[in-house]
C-alpha atoms as a PDB file:
ATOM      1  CA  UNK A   1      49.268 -69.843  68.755  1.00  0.00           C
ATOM      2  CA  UNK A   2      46.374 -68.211  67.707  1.00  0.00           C
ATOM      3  CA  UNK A   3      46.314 -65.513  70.251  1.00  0.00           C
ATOM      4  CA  UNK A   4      49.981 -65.087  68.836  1.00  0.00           C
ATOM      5  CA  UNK A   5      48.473 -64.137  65.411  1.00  0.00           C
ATOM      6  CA  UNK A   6      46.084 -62.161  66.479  1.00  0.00           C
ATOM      7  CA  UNK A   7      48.223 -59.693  68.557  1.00  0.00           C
ATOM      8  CA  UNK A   8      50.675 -59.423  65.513  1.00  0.00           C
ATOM      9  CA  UNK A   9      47.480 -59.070  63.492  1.00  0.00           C
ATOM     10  CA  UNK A  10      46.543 -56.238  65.894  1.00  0.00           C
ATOM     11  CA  UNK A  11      49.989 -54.579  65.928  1.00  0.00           C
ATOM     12  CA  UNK A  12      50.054 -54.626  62.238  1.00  0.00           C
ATOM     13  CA  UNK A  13      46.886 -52.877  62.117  1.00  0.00           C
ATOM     14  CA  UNK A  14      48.082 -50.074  64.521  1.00  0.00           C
ATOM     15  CA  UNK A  15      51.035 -49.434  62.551  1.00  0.00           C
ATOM     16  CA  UNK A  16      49.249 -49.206  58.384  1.00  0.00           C
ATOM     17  CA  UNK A  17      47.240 -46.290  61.002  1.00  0.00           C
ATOM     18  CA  UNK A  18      50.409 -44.366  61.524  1.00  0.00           C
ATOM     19  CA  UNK A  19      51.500 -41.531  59.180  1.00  0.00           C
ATOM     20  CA  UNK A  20      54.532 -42.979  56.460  1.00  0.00           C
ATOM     21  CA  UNK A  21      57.533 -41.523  58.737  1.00  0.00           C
ATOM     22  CA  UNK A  22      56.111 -42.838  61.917  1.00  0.00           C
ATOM     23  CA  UNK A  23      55.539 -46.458  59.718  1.00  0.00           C
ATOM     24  CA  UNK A  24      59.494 -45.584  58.701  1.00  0.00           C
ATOM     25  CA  UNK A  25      60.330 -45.135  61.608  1.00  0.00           C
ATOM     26  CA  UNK A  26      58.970 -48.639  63.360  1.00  0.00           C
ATOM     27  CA  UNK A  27      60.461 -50.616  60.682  1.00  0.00           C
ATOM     28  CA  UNK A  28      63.796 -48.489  61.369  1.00  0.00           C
ATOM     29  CA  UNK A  29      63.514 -49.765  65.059  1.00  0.00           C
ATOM     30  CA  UNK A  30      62.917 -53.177  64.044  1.00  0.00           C
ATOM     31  CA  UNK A  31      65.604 -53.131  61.610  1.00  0.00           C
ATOM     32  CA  UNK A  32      67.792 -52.079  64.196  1.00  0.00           C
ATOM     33  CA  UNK A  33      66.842 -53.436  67.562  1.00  0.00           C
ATOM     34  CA  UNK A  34      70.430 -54.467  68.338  1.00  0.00           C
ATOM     35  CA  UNK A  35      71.238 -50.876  68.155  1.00  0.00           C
ATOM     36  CA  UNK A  36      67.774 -49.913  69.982  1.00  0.00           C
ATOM     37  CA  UNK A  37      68.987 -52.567  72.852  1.00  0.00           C
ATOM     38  CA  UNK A  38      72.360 -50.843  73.120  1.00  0.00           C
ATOM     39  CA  UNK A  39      71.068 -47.343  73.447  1.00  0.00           C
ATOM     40  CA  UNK A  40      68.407 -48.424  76.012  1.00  0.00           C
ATOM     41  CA  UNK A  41      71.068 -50.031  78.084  1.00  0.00           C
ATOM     42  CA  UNK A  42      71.446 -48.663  81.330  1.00  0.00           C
ATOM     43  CA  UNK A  43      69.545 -46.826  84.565  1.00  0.00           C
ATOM     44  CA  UNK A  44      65.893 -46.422  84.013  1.00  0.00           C
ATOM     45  CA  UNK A  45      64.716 -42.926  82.456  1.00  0.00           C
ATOM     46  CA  UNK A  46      62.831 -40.948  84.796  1.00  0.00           C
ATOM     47  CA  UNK A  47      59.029 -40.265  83.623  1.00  0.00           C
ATOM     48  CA  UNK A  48      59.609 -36.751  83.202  1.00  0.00           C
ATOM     49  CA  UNK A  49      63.063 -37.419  80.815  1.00  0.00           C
ATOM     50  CA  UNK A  50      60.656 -39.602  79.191  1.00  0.00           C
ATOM     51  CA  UNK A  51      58.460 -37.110  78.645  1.00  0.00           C
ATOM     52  CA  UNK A  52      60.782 -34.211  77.596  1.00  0.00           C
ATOM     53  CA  UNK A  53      62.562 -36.788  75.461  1.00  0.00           C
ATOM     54  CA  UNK A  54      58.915 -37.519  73.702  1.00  0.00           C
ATOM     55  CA  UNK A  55      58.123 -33.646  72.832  1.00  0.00           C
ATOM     56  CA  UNK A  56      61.324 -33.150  72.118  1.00  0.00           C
ATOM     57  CA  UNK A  57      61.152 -35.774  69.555  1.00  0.00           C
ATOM     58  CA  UNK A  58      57.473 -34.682  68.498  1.00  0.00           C
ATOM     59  CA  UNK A  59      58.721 -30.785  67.962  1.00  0.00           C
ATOM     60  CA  UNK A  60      61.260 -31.794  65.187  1.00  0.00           C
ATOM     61  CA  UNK A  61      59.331 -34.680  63.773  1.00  0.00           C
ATOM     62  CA  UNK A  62      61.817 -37.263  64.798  1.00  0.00           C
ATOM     63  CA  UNK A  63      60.139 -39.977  64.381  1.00  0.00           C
ATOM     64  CA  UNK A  64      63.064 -42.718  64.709  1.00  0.00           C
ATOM     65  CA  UNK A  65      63.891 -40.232  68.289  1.00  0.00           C
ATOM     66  CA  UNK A  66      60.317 -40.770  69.649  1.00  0.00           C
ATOM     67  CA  UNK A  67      60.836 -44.675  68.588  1.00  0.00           C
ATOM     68  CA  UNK A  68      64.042 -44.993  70.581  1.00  0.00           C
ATOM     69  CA  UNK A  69      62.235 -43.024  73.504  1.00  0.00           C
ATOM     70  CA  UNK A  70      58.601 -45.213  73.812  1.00  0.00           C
ATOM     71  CA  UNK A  71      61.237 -48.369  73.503  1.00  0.00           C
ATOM     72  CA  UNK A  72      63.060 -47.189  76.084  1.00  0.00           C
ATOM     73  CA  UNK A  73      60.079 -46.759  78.188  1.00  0.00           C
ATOM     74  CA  UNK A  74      58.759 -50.027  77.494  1.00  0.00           C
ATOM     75  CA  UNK A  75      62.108 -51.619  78.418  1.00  0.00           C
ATOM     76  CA  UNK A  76      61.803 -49.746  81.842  1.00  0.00           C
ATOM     77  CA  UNK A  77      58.042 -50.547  82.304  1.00  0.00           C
ATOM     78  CA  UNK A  78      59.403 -54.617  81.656  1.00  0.00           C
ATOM     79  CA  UNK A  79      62.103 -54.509  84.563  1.00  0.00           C
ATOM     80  CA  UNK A  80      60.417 -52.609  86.721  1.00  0.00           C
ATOM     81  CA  UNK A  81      57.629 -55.378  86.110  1.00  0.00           C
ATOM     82  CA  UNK A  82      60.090 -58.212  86.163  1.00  0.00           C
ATOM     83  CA  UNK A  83      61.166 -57.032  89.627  1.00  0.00           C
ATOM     84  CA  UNK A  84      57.730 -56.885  91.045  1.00  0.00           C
ATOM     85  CA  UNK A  85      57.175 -60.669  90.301  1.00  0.00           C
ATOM     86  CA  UNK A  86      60.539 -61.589  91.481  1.00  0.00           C
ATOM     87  CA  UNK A  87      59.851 -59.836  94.848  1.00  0.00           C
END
């Protein structure tokens, strides 16, 4: 449990870092993670959409956008992980 704490400790710390809309933004996602799970449902994003996605998102300082696209990412680094331990 303490290793539990410590990680959300460590997260916690990462995010007071982050400028106020990026901080907006992350409490947006976890607001709204049914919503974030809906839109990431679905074939795995190609590195370079992920990418384009990302600047795309970092051009118009759309900061709930590049939220949505790095939890999408992580979603696809997860299966793609969950399938190399089933195999």
């Amino acid at each position: 449990m303490k290793e539990r704490e410590e990680q959300i400790k460590n997260i916690e710390e990462l995010i007071k870092a982050l400028p106020d809309e990026m901080q907006k933004a992350i409490c947006w996602l976890i607001q709204n993670i049914e919503i974030a799970d809906q839109l990431s449902r679905g074939e795995r994003m190609a590195d370079e959409q992920i990418e384009q996605f990302t600047q795309r998102a970092l051009d118009r300082k759309d900061y709930v956008m590049l939220a949505l696209v790095k939890y999408k990412q992580s979603k696809n680094q997860m299966e793609a992980e969950n399938k190399e331990q089933e195999n």
